[in-house]
Each structure stands twice: as C-alpha cells, then as structure tokens.
Protein backbone atom coordinates (compact mmCIF):
# COMPACT_ATOMS: atom_id res chain seq x y z
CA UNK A 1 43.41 40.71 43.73
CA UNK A 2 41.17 40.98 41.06
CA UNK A 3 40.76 40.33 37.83
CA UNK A 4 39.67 43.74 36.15
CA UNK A 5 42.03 46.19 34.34
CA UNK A 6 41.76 49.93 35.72
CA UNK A 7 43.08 52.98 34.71
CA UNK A 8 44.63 55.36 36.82
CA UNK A 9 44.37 58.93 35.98
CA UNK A 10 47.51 60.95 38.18
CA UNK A 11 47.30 65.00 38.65
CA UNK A 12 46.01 66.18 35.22
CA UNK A 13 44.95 69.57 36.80
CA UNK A 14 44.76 73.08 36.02
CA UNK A 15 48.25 73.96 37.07
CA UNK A 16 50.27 71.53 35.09
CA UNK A 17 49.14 74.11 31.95
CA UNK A 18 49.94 77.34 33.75
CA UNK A 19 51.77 79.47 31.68
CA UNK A 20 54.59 80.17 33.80
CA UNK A 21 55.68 76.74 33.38
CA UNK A 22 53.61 74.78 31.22
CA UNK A 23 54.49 70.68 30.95
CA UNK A 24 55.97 69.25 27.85
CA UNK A 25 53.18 68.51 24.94
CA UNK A 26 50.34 69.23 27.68
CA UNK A 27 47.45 69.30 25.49
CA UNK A 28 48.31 66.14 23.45
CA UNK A 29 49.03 63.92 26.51
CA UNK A 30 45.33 65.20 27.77
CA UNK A 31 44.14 64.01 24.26
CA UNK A 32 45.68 61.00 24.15
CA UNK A 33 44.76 60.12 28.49
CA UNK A 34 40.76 61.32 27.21
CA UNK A 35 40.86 58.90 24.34
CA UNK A 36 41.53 56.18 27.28
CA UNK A 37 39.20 57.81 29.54
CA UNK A 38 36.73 57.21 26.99
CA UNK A 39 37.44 54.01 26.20
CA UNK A 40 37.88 53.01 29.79
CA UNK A 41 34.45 54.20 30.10
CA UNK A 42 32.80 52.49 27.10
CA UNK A 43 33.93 49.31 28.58
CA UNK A 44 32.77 49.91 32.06
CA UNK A 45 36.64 49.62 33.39
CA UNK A 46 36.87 50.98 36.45
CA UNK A 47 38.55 54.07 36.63
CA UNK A 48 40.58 56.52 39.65
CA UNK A 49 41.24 60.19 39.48
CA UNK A 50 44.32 61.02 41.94
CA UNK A 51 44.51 64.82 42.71
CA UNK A 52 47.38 66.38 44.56
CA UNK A 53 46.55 68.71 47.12
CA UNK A 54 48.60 70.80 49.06
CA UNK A 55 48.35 73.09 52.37
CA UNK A 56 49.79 76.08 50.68
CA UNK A 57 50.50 77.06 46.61
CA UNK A 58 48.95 76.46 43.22
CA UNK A 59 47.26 73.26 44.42
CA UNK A 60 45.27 74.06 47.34
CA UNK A 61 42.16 72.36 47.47
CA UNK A 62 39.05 74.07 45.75
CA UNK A 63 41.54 76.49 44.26
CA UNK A 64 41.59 76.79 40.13
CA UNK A 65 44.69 75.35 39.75
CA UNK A 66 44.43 72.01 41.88
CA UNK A 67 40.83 71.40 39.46
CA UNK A 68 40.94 68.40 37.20
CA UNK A 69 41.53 68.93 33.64
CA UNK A 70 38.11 70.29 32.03
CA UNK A 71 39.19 67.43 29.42
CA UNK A 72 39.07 64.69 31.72
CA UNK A 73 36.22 65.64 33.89
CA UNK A 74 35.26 63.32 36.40
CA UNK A 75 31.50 61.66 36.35
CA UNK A 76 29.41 60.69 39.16
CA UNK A 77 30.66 57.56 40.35
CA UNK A 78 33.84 57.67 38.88
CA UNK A 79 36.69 58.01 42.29
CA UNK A 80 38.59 60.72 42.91
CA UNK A 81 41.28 60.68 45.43
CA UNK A 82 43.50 63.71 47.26
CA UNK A 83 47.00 62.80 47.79
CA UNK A 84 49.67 65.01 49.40
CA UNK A 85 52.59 63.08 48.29
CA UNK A 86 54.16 61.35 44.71
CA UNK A 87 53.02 57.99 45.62
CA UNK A 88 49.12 57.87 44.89
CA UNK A 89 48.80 54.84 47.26
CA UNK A 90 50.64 56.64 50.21
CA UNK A 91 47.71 57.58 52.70
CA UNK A 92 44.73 57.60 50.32
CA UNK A 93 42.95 55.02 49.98
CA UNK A 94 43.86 53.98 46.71
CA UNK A 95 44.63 50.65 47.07
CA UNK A 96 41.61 49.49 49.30
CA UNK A 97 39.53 50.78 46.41
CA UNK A 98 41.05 48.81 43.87
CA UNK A 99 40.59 45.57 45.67
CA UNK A 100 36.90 47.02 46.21
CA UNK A 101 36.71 47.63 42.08
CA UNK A 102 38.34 43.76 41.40
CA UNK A 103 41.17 46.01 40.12
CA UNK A 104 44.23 43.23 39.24
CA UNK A 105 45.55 45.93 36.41
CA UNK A 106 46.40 49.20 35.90
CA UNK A 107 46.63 51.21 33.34
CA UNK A 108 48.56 54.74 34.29
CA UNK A 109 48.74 58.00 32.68
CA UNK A 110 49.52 61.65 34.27
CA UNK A 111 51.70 63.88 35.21
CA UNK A 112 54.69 64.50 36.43
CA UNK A 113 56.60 61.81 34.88
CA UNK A 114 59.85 61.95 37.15
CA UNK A 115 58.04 62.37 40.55
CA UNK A 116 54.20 61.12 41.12
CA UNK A 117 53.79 58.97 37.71
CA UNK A 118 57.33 57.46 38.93
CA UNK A 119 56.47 56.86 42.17
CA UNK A 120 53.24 55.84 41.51
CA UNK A 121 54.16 53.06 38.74
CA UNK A 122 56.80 51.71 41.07
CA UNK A 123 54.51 51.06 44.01
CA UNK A 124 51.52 49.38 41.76
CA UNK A 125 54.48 47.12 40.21
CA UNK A 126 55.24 46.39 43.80
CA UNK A 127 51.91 45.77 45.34
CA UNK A 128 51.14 43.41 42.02
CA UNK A 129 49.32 45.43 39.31
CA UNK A 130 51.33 44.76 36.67
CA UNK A 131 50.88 48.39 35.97
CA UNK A 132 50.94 49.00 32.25
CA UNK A 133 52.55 52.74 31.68
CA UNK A 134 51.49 55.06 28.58
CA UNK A 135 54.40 56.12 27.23
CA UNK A 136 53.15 58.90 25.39
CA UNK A 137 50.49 59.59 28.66
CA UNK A 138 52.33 61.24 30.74
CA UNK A 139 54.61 64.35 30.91
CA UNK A 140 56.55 67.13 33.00
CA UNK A 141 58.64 69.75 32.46
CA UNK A 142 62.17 70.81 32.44
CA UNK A 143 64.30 71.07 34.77
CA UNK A 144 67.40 72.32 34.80
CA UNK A 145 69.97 69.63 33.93
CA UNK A 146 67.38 67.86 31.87
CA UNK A 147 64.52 68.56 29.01
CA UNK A 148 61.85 67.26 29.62
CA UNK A 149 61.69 64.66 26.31
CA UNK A 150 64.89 63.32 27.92
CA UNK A 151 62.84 62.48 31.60
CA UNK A 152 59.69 60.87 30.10
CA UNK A 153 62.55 58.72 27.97
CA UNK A 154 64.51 58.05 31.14
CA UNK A 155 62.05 56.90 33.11
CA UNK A 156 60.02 54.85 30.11
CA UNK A 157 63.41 53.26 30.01
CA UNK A 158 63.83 52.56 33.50
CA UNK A 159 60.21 51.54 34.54
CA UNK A 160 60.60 48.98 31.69
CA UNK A 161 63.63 47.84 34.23
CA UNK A 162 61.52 47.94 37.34
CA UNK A 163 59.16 45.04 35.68
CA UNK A 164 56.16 47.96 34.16
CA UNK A 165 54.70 47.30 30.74
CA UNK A 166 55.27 49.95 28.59
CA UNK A 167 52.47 50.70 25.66
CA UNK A 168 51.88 54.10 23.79
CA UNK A 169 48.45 54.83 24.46
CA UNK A 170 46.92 54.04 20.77
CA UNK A 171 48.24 50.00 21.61
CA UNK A 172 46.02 50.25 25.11
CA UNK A 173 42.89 48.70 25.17
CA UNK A 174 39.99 48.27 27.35
C-alpha cells in the first residue's frame, strides 16, 4: 500500500434528496462532504466518486436521479466508479485504483449510513485503510423501527468497534 490519504465520496446523488423520502440533514452532510472535497482538492489528495447504479428504478444509469450531487461535482481526472452493490470495492475496481493513486488512507463520507457507507467502511478496515469515517458525513433515512439519528449513531458506535477512526468532518484534514 501506499502512503497517501484519499477520500472516498459514496452515492451522494440526486435521489438521496427526492422528496418522497429525503435522507436525514441531506443538505448539511453535502456541505460538510464539499468542504472535504475542497480541501481534498487543495491538497492534491486523491479522491473516488462511487455511484450506485441499478438495472431498473431511481438509479439507472444516465437517469436524473443516479447523477452526482450538483454540490460535489466531479472534475476531469477525478474517478468515478459504478457499483451495483453496498460494498464500493465489490466488482469495481476500487481497490486496484487506490493502489494505482498510493492510496494507504481513506477518508469516507456518503450515504446510506446503514447499508453502502457500512459496508464500505468495513471492507477498507479489512483490506488495511485504516479508513477514517465522518461522523457527521454521512446519512440515511428512516426506517421503520429506527430514526434515522439513531442509525448514523449506531453504526458510528459500532464502526468505532470494527477498528474505523471516527472524526466529525471539521477535525479531518488533508
């Protein structure tokens, strides 16, 4: 591995802020994953877009909904990468770029906290890249048994248990 910290940006997209069910504190997440963006960028970090895609429903490829965040905007050079599962790594590429980048650490932000930020923070702790988790960058939405403040502070607390660094975005730097 390397010795460069990355940051991973998971399924910010369009549909995440649809109306009919919106994720918890949507916009400020995007502010606070932008204010890394930028900061990634001013440092010359690397940095990986992840975008779901899916055969049929709101994230079909090209569609409005499946678009990255207008906020968070790729530029040229930057990676984007289609997944079609929660684990970013699973099929896509992911982690043969990282080596590629000298990528040792990651930084991870996103959405949805209990299924592809989960996922995806468990596998980088496992493949050793000391991911370090935004606690306030990332959210999802509720569910039925559970609001959605009470997931991103469920699985804060257990990533912490599964060896990921937790940070809230303004203690993250580049």
């Amino acid at each position: 591995m390397g010795h460069r910290q990355g940051l991973l940006i998971v399924d910010v997209q369009n549909v995440m802020f649809d109306e009919q069910w919106p994720v918890y504190e949507g916009e400020e997440v995007v502010d606070r994953i932008s204010g890394l963006l930028e900061q990634a960028r001013a440092a010359e970090a690397p940095i990986v877009f992840i975008r779901h895609t899916e055969e049929e429903g709101p994230m079909v490829e090209g569609t409005e909904g499946w678009q990255i965040h207008e906020k968070l905007t790729p530029r040229p050079g930057e990676t984007i990468l289609q997944k079609t599962v929660p684990d970013s790594f699973h099929d896509t590429g992911l982690q043969s770029r990282l080596q590629e980048l000298d990528v040792d650490r990651l930084v991870i932000v996103g959405m949805q906290t209990d299924y592809c930020i989960n996922a995806t923070t468990r596998r980088a702790a496992e493949l050793g890249y000391r991911p370090i988790l935004a606690s306030d960058g990332h959210t999802t939405i509720d569910t039925d048994d559970e609001t959605a403040p009470a997931i991103i502070e469920r699985h804060n607390r257990e990533l912490v248990e599964a060896d990921v660094e937790l940070r809230p975005a303004s203690e993250i730097a580049f």
